[in-house]
N, C-alpha and C. Protein backbone atom coordinates (compact mmCIF):
# COMPACT_ATOMS: atom_id res chain seq x y z
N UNK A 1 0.84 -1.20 0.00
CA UNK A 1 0.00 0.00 0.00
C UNK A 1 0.88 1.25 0.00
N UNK A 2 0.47 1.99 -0.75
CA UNK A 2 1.33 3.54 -1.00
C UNK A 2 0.76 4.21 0.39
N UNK A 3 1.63 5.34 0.27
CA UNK A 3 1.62 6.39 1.52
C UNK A 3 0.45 6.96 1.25
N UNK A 4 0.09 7.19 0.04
CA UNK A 4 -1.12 8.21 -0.53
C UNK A 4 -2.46 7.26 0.16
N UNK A 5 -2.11 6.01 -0.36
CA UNK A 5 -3.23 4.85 0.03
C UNK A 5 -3.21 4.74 1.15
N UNK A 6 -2.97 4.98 2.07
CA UNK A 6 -2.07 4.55 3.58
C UNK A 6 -3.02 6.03 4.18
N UNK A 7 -2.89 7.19 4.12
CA UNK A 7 -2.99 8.51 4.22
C UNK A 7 -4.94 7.90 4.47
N UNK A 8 -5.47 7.94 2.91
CA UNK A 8 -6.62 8.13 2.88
C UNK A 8 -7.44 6.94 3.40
N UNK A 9 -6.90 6.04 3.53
CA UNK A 9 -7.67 4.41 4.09
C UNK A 9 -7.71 5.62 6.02
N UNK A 10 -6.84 5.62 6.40
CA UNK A 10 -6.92 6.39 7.83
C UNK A 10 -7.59 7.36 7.82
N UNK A 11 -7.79 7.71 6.88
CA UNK A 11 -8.81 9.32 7.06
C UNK A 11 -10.21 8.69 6.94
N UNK A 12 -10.64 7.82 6.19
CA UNK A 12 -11.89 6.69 5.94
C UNK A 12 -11.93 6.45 7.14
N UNK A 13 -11.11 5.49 7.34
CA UNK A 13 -11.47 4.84 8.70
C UNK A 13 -12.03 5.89 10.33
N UNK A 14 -10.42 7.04 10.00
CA UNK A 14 -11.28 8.00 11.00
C UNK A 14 -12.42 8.67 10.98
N UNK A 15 -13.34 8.94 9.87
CA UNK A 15 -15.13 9.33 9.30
C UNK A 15 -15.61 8.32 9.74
N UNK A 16 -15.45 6.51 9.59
CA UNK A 16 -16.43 5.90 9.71
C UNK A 16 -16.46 6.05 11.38
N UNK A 17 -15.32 5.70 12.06
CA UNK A 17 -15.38 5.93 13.70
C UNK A 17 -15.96 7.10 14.39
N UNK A 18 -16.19 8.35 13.64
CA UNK A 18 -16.44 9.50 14.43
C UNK A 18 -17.85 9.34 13.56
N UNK A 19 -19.06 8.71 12.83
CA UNK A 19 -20.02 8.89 12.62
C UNK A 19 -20.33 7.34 13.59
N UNK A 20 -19.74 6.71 14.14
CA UNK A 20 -19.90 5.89 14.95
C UNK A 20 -19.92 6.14 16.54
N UNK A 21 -19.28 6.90 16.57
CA UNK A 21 -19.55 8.23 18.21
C UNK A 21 -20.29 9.11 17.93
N UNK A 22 -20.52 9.62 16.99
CA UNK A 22 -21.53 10.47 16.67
C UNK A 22 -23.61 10.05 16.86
N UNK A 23 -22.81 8.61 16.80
CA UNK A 23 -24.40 7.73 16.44
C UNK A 23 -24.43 7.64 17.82
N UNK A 24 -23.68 7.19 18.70
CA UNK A 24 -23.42 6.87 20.03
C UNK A 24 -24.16 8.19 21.28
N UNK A 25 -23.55 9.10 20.85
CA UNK A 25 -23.81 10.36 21.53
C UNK A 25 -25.24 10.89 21.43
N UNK A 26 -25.66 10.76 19.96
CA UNK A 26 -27.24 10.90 19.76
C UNK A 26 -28.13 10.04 20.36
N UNK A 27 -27.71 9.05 20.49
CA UNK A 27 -28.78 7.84 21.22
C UNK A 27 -28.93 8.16 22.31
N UNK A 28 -27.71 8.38 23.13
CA UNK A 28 -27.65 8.83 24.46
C UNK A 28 -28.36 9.63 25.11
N UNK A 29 -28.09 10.74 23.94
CA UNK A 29 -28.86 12.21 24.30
C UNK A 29 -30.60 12.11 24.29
N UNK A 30 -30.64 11.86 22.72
CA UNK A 30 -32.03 11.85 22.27
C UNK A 30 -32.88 10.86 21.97
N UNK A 31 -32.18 9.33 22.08
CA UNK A 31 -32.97 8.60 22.05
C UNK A 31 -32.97 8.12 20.16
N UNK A 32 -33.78 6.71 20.66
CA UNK A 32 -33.95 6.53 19.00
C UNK A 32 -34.71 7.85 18.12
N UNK A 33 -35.18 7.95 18.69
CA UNK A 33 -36.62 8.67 18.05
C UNK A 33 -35.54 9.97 17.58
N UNK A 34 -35.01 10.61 17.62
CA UNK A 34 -33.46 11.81 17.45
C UNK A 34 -32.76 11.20 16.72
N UNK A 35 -32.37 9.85 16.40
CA UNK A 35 -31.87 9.63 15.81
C UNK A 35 -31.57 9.66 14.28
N UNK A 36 -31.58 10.55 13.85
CA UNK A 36 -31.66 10.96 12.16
C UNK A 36 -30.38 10.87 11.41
N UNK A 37 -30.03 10.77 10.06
CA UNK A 37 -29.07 10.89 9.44
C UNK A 37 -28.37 12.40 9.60
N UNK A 38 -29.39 13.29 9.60
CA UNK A 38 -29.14 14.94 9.68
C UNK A 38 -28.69 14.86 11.32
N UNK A 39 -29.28 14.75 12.37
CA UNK A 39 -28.61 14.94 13.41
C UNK A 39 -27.35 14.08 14.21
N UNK A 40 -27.29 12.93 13.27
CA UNK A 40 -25.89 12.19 13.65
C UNK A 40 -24.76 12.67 12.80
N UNK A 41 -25.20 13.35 11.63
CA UNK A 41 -24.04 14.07 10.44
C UNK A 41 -23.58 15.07 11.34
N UNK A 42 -24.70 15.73 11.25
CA UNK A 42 -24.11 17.00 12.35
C UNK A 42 -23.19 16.88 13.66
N UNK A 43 -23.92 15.78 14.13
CA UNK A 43 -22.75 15.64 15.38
C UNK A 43 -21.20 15.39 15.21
N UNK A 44 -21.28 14.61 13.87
CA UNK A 44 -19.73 14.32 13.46
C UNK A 44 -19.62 14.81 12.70
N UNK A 45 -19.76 15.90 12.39
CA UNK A 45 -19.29 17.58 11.34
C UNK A 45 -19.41 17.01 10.42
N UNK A 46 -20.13 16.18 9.65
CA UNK A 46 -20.12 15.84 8.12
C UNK A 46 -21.33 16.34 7.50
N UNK A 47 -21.20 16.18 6.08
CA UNK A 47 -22.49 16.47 5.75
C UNK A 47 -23.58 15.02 5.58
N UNK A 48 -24.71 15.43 5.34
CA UNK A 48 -25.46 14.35 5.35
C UNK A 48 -25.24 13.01 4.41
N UNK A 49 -24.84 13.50 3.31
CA UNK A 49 -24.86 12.57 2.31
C UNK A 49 -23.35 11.13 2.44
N UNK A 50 -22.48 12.00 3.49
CA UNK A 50 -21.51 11.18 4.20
C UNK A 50 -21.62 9.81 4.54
N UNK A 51 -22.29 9.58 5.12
CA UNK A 51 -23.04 8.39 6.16
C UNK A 51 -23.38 7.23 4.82
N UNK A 52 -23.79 7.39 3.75
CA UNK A 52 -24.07 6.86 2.51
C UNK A 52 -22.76 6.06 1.98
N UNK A 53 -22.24 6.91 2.36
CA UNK A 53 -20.62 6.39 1.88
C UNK A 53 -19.65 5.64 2.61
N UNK A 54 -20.24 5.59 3.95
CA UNK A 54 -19.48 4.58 5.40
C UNK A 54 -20.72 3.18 4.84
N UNK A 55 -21.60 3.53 4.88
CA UNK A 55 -22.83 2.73 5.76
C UNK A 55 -24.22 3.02 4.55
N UNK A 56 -24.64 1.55 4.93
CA UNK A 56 -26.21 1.16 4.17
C UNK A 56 -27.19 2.49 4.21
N UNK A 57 -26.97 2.56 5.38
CA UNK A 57 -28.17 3.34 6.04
C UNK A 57 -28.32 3.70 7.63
N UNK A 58 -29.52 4.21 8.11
CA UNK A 58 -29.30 4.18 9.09
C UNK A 58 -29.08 3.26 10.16
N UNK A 59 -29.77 2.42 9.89
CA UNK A 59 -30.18 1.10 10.61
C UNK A 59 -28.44 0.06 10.15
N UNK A 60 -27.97 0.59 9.53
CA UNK A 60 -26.70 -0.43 9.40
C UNK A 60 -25.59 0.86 10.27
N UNK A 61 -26.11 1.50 10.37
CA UNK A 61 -24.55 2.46 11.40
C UNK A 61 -25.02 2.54 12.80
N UNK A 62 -26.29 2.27 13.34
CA UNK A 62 -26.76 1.94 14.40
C UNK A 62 -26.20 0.21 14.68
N UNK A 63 -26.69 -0.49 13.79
CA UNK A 63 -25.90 -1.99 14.44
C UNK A 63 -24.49 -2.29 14.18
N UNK A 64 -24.00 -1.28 13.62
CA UNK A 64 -22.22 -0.92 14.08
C UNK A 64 -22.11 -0.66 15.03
N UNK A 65 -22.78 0.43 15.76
CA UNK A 65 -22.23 1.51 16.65
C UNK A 65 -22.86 0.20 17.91
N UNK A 66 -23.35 -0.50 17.81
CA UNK A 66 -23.64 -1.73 18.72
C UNK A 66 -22.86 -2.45 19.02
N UNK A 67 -22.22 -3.02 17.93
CA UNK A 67 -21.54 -4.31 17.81
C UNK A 67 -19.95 -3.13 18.20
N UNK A 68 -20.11 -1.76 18.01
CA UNK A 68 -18.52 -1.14 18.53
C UNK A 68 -18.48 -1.32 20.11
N UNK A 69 -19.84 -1.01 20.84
CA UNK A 69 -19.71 -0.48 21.66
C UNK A 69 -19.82 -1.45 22.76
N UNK A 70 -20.13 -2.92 21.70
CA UNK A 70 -20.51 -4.32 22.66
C UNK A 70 -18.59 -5.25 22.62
N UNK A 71 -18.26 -4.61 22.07
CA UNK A 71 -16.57 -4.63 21.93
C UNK A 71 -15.83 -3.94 23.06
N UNK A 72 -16.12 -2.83 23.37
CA UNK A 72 -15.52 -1.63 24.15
C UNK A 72 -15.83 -2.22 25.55
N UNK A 73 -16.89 -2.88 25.92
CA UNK A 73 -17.41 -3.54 26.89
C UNK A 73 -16.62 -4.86 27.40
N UNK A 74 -17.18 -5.59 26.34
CA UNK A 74 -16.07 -6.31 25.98
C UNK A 74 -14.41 -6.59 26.53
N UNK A 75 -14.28 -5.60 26.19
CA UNK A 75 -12.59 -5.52 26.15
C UNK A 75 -12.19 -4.71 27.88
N UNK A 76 -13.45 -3.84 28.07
CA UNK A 76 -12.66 -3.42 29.84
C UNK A 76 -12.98 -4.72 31.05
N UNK A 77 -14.18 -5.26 29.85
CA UNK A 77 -14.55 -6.84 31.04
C UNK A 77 -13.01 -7.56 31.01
N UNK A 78 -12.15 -7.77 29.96
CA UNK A 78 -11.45 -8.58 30.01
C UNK A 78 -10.30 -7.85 30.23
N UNK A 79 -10.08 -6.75 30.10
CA UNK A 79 -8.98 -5.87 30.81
C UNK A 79 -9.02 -6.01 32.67
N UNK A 80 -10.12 -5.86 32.98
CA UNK A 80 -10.33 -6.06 34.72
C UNK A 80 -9.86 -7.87 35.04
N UNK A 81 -10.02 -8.58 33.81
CA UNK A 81 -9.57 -9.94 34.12
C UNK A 81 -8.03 -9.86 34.17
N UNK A 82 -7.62 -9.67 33.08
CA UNK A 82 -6.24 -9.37 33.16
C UNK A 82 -5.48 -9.03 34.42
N UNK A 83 -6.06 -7.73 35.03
CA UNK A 83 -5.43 -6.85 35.78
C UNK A 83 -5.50 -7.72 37.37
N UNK A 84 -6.33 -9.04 37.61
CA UNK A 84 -6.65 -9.71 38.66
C UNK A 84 -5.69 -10.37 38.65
N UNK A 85 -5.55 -11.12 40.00
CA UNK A 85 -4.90 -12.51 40.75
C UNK A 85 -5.23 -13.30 39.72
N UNK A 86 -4.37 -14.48 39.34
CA UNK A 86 -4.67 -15.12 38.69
C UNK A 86 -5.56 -16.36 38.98
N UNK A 87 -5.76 -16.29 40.53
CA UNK A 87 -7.11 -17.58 41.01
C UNK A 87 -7.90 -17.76 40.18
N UNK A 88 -8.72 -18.60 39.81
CA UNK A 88 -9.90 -18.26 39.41
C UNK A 88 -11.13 -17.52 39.76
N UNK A 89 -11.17 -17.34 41.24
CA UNK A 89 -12.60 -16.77 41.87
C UNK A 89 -12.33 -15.30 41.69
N UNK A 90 -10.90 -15.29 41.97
CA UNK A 90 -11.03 -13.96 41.72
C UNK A 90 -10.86 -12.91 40.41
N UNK A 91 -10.92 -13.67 39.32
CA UNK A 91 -10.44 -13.75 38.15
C UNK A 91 -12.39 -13.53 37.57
N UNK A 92 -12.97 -14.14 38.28
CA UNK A 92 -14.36 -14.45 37.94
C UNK A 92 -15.16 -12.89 38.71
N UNK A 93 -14.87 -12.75 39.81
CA UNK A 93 -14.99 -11.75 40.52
C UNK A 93 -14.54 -10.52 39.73
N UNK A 94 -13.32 -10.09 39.28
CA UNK A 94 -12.90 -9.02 38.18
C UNK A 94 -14.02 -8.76 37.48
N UNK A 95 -14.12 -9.60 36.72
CA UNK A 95 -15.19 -9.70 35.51
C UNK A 95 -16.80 -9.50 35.64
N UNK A 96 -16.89 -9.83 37.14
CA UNK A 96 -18.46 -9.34 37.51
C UNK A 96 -18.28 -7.93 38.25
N UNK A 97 -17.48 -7.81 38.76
CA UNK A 97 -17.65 -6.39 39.65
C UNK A 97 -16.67 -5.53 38.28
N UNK A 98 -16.40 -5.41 37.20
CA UNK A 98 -16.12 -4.40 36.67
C UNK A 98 -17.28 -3.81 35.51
N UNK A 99 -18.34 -4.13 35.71
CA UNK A 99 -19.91 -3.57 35.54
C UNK A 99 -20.04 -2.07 36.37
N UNK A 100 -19.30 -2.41 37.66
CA UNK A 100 -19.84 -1.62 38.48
C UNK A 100 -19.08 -0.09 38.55
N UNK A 101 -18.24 -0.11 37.82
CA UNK A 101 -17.46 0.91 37.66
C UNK A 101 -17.10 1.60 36.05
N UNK A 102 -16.37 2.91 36.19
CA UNK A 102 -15.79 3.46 34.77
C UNK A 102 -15.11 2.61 34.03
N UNK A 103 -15.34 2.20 32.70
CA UNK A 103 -16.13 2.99 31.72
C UNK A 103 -17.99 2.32 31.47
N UNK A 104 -17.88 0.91 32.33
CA UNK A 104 -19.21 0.42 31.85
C UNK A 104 -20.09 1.27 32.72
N UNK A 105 -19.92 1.77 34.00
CA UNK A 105 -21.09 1.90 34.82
C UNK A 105 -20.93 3.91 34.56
N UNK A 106 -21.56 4.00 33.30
CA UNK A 106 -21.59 5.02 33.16
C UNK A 106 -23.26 5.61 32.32
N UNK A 107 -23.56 6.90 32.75
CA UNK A 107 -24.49 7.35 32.28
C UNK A 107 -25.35 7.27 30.97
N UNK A 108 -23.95 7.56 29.73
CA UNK A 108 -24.28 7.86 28.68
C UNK A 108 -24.40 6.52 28.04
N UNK A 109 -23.38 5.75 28.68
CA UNK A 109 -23.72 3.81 28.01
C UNK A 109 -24.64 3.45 28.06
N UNK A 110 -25.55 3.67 29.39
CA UNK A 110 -26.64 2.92 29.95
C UNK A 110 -27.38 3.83 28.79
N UNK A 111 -27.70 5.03 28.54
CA UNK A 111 -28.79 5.52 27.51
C UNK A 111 -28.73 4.98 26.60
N UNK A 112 -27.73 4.79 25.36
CA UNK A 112 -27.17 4.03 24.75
C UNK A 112 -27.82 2.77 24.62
N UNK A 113 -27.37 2.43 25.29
CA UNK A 113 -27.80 0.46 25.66
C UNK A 113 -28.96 0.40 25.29
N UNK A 114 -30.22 1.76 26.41
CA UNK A 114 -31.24 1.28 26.35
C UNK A 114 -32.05 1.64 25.08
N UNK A 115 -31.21 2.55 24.23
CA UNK A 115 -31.69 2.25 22.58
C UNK A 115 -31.76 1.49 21.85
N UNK A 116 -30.59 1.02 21.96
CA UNK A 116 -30.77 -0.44 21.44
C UNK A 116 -31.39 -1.51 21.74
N UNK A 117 -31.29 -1.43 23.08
CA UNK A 117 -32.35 -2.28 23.35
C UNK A 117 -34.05 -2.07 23.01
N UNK A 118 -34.38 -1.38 22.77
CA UNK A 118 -35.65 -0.72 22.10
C UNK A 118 -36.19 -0.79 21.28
N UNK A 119 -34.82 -1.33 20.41
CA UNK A 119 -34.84 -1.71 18.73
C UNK A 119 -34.89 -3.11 19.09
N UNK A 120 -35.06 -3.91 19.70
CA UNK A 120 -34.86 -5.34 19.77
C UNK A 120 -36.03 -6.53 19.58
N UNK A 121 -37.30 -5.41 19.41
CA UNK A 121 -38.58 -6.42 18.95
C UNK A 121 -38.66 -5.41 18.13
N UNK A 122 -38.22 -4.64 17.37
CA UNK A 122 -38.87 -4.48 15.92
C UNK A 122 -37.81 -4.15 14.81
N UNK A 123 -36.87 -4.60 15.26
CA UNK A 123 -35.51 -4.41 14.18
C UNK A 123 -34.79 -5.83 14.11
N UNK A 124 -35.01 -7.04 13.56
CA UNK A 124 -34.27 -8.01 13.96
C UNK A 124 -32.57 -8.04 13.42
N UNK A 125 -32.25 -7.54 12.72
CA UNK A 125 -30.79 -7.05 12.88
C UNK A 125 -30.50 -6.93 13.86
N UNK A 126 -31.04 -5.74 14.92
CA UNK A 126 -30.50 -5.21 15.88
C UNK A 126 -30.34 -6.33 17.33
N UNK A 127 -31.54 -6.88 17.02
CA UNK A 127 -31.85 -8.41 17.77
C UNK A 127 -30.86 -9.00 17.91
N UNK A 128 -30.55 -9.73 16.70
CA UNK A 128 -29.51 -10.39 16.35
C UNK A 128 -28.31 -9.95 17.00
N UNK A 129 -27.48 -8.53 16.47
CA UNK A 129 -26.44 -8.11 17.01
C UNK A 129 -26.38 -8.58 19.03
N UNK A 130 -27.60 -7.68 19.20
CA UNK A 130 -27.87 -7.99 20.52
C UNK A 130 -27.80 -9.52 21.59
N UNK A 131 -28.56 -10.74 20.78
CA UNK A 131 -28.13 -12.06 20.55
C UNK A 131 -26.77 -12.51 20.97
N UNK A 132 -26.06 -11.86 19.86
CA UNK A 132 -24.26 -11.98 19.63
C UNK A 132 -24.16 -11.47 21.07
N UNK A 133 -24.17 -10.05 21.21
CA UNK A 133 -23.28 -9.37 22.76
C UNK A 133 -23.65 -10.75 23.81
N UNK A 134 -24.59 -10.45 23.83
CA UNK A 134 -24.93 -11.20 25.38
C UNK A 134 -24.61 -12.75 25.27
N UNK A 135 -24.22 -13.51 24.26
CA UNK A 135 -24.29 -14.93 24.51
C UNK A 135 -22.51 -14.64 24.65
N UNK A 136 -21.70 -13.75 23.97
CA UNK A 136 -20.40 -13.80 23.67
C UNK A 136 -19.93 -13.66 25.76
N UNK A 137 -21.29 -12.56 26.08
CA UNK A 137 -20.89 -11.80 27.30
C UNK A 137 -20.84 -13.24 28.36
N UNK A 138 -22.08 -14.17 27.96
CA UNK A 138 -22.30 -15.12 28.82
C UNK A 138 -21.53 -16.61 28.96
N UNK A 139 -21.09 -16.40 27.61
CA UNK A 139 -19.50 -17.43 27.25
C UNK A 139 -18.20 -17.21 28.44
N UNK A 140 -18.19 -16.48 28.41
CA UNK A 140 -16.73 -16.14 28.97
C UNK A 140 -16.88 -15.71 29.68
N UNK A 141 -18.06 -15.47 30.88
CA UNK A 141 -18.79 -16.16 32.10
C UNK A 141 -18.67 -17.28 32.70
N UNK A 142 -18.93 -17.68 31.32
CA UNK A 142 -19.26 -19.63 31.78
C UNK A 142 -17.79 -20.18 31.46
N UNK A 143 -17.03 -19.34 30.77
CA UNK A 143 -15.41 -20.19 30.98
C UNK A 143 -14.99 -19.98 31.91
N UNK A 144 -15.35 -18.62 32.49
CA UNK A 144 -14.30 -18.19 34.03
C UNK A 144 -15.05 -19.15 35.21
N UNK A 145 -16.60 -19.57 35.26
CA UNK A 145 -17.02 -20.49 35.69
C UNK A 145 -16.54 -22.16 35.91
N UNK A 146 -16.41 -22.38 34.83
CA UNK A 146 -15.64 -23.46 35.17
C UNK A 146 -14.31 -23.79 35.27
N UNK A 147 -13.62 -22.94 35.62
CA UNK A 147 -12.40 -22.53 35.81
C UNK A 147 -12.58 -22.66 37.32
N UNK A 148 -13.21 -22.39 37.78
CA UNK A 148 -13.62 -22.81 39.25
C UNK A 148 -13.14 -24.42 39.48
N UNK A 149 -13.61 -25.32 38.51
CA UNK A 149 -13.67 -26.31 39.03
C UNK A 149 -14.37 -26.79 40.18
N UNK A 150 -15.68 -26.58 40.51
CA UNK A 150 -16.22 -26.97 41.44
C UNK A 150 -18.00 -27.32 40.54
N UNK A 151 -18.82 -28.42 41.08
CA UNK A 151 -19.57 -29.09 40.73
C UNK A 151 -20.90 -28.63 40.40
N UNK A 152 -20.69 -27.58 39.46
CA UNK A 152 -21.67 -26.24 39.27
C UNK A 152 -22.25 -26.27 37.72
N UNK A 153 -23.40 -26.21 37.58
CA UNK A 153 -23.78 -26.01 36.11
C UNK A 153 -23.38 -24.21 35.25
N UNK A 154 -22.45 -24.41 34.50
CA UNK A 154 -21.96 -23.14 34.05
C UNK A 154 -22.89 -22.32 33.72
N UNK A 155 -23.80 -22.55 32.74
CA UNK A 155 -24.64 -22.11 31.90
C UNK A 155 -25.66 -21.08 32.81
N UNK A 156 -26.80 -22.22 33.65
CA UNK A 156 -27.54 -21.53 34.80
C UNK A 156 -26.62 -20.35 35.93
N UNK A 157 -25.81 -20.91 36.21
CA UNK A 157 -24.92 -19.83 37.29
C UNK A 157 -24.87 -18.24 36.32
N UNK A 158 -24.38 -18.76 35.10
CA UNK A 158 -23.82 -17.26 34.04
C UNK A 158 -25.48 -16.59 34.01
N UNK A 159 -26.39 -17.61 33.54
CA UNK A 159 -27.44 -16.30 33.73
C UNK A 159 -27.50 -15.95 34.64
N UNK A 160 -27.88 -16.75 35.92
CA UNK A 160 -27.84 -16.10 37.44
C UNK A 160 -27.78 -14.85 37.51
N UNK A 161 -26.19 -15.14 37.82
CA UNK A 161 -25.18 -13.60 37.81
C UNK A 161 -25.51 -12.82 37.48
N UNK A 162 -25.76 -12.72 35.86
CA UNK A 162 -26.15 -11.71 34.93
C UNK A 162 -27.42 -10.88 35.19
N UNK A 163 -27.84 -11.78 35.67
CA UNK A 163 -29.24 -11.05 36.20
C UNK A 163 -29.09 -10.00 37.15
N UNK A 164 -28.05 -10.50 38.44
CA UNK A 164 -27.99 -9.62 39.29
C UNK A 164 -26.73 -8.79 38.94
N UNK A 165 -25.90 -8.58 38.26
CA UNK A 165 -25.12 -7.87 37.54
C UNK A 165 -25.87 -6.86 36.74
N UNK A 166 -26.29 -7.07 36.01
CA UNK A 166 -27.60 -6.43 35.07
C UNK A 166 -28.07 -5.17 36.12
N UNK A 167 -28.76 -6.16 37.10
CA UNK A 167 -29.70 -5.05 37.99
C UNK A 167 -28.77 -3.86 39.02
N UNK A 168 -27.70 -4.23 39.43
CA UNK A 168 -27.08 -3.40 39.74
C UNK A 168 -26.11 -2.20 39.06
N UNK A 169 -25.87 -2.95 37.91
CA UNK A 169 -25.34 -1.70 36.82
C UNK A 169 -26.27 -0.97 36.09
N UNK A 170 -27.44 -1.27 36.21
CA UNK A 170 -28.54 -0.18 35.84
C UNK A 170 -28.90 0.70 36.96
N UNK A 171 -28.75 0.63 38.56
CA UNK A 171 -29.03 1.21 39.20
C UNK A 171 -28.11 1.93 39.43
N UNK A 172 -26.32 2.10 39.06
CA UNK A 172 -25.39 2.41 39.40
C UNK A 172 -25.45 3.90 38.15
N UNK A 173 -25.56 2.82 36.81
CA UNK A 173 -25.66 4.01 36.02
C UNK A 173 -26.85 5.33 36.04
N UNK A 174 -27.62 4.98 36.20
CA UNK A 174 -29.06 5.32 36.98
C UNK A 174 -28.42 7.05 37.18
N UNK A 175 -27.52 6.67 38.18
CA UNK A 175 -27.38 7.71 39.51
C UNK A 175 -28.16 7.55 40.62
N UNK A 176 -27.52 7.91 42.31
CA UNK A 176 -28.00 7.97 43.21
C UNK A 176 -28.38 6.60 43.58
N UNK A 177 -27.48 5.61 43.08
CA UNK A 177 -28.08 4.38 43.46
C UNK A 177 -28.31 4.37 45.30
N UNK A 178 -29.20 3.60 45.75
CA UNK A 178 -29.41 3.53 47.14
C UNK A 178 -27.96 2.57 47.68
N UNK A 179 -26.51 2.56 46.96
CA UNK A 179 -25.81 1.60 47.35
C UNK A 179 -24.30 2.16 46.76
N UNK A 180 -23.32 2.11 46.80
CA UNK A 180 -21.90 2.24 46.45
C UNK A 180 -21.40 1.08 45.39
N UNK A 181 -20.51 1.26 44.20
CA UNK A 181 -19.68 0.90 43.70
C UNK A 181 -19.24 -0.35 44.36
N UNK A 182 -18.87 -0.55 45.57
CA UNK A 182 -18.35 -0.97 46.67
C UNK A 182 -18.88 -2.45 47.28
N UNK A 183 -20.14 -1.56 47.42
CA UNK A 183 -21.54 -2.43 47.97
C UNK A 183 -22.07 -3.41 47.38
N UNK A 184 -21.93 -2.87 45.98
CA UNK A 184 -22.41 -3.88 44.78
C UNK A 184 -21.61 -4.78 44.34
N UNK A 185 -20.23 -4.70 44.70
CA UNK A 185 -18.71 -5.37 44.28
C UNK A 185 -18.93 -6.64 45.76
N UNK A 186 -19.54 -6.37 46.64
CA UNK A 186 -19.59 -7.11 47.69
C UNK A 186 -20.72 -7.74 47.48
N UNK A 187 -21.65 -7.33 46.97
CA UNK A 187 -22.88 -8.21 47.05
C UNK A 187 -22.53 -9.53 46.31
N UNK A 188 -22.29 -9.15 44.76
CA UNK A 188 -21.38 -9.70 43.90
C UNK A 188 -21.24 -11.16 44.33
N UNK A 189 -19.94 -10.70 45.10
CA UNK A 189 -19.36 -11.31 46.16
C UNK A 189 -20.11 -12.35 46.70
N UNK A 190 -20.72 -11.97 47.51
CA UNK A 190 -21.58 -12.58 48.40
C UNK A 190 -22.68 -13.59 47.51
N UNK A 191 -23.20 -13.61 46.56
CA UNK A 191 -24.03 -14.02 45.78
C UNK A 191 -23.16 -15.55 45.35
N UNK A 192 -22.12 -15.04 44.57
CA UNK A 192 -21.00 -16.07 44.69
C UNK A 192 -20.49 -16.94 45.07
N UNK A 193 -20.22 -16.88 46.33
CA UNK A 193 -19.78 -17.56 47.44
C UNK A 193 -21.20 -18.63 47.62
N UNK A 194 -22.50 -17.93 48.00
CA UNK A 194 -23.73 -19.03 48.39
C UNK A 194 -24.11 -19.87 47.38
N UNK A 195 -23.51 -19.40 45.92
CA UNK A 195 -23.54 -20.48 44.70
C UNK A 195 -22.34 -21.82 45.10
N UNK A 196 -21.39 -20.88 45.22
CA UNK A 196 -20.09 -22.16 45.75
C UNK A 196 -20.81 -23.39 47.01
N UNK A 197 -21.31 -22.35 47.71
CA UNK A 197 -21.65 -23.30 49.01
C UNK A 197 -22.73 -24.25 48.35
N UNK A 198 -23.88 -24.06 48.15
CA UNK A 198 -25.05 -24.99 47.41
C UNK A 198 -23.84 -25.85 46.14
N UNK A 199 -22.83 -25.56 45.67
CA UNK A 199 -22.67 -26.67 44.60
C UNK A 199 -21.83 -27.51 45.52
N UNK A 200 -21.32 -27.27 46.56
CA UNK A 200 -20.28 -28.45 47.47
C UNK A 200 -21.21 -29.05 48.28
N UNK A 201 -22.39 -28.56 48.26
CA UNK A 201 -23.86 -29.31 49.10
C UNK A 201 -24.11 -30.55 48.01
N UNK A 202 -24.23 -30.24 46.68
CA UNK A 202 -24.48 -31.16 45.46
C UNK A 202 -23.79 -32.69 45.83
C-alpha cells in the first residue's frame, strides 16, 4: 500500500469511527426517536450525504455503533480480568464487579444500551447483534465459571449472575443508586460464594 493509500484508508477509517460516536452520543442524548441521518451528520461535522458512503443506512450504522460499543465492553470486562490474581474466583470476581465501575457503569452507556435495546422487537438485525453481545458476554462467564472447578452447572450460574449484575449496573448508572460501587462489588461477592456453598452441598 502507497503512503497516498495509507494517508486516505486512515482518514476513511477516521469518518467511519467519528459517525460511529456520533451515532453513540445521539442515542444517548435523544434517544432513538433523534436519531436521524441529519442529526448524527451534524454531530460528526459531516455532511449528510456522508453516512451513505461509510454505511447502508441508518439502521446499518446503528448496528455498528452496537456491535462497537458491545466490543468496548467487551474488552474493559477482560482488561479487569487481566489486571486480577490469577485464582480463578477472583479472576471471575474481576469480571463481575467491573460492571460496576468506569467505563461500563456510566451514564451515557446505559442511555445508549437502552436504545438499542428498544430496537430489539422491531428491528431483527439489531436483535440479532444484541443475541451476539450477550451470549459472547455469557460465554466467557461460563469459561471463568468453570475454571472454578467446582460441581456447578456453568450455563444456569452465568445467567444467574447476569441477572444480578444487570440489575445493579442499571441502578449504578441510573445515579444515586441507594448503594456504592463498593456495595455492589460485595454483594457480587456474596451471591457467589452461596452459589459455591449450594454446589459443594451437590
Amino acid at each position: 500500500m502507497s503512503e497516498r493509500q495509507a494517508f486516505f484508508r486512515a482518514d476513511a477509517d477516521q469518518r467511519r469511527a467519528d459517525l460511529i460516536a456520533a451515532c453513540a452520543d445521539v442515542l444517548a442524548a435523544k434517544g432513538v426517536g433523534g436519531a436521524s441521518v441529519r442529526s448524527i451528520c451534524a454531530k460528526a461535522g459531516v455532511s449528510s450525504g456522508l453516512l451513505r458512503h461509510y454505511f447502508e443506512g441508518i439502521d446499518d450504522l446503528i448496528g455498528e455503533t452496537y456491535r462497537t460499543m458491545g466490543r468496548r465492553v467487551s474488552e474493559a470486562l477482560n482488561a479487569a480480568v487481566d489486571q486480577s490474581p490469577s485464582n480463578p474466583k477472583a479472576r471471575l470476581l474481576a469480571y463481575l464487579t467491573a460492571s460496576f465501575r468506569s467505563p461500563i457503569a456510566d451514564a451515557a452507556l446505559l442511555s445508549t444500551w437502552l436504545a438499542f435495546w428498544s430496537l430489539t422487537r422491531s428491528n431483527p438485525a439489531i436483535a440479532a447483534i444484541h443475541a451476539e453481545i450477550y451470549a459472547d458476554y455469557r460465554q466467557d462467564m461460563e469459561r471463568l465459571i468453570a475454571d472454578l472447578g467446582v460441581r456447578i452447572d456453568p450455563r444456569l450460574t452465568a445467567i444467574a449472575l447476569t441477572a444480578l449484575v444487570d440489575g445493579l449496573w442499571l441502578e449504578l448508572s441510573l445515579g444515586n443508586a441507594p448503594f456504592s460501587a463498593e456495595e455492589a462489588s460485595a454483594l457480587a461477592e456474596r451471591w457467589l460464594e452461596a452459589l459455591l456453598i449450594d454446589a459443594d452441598r451437590v
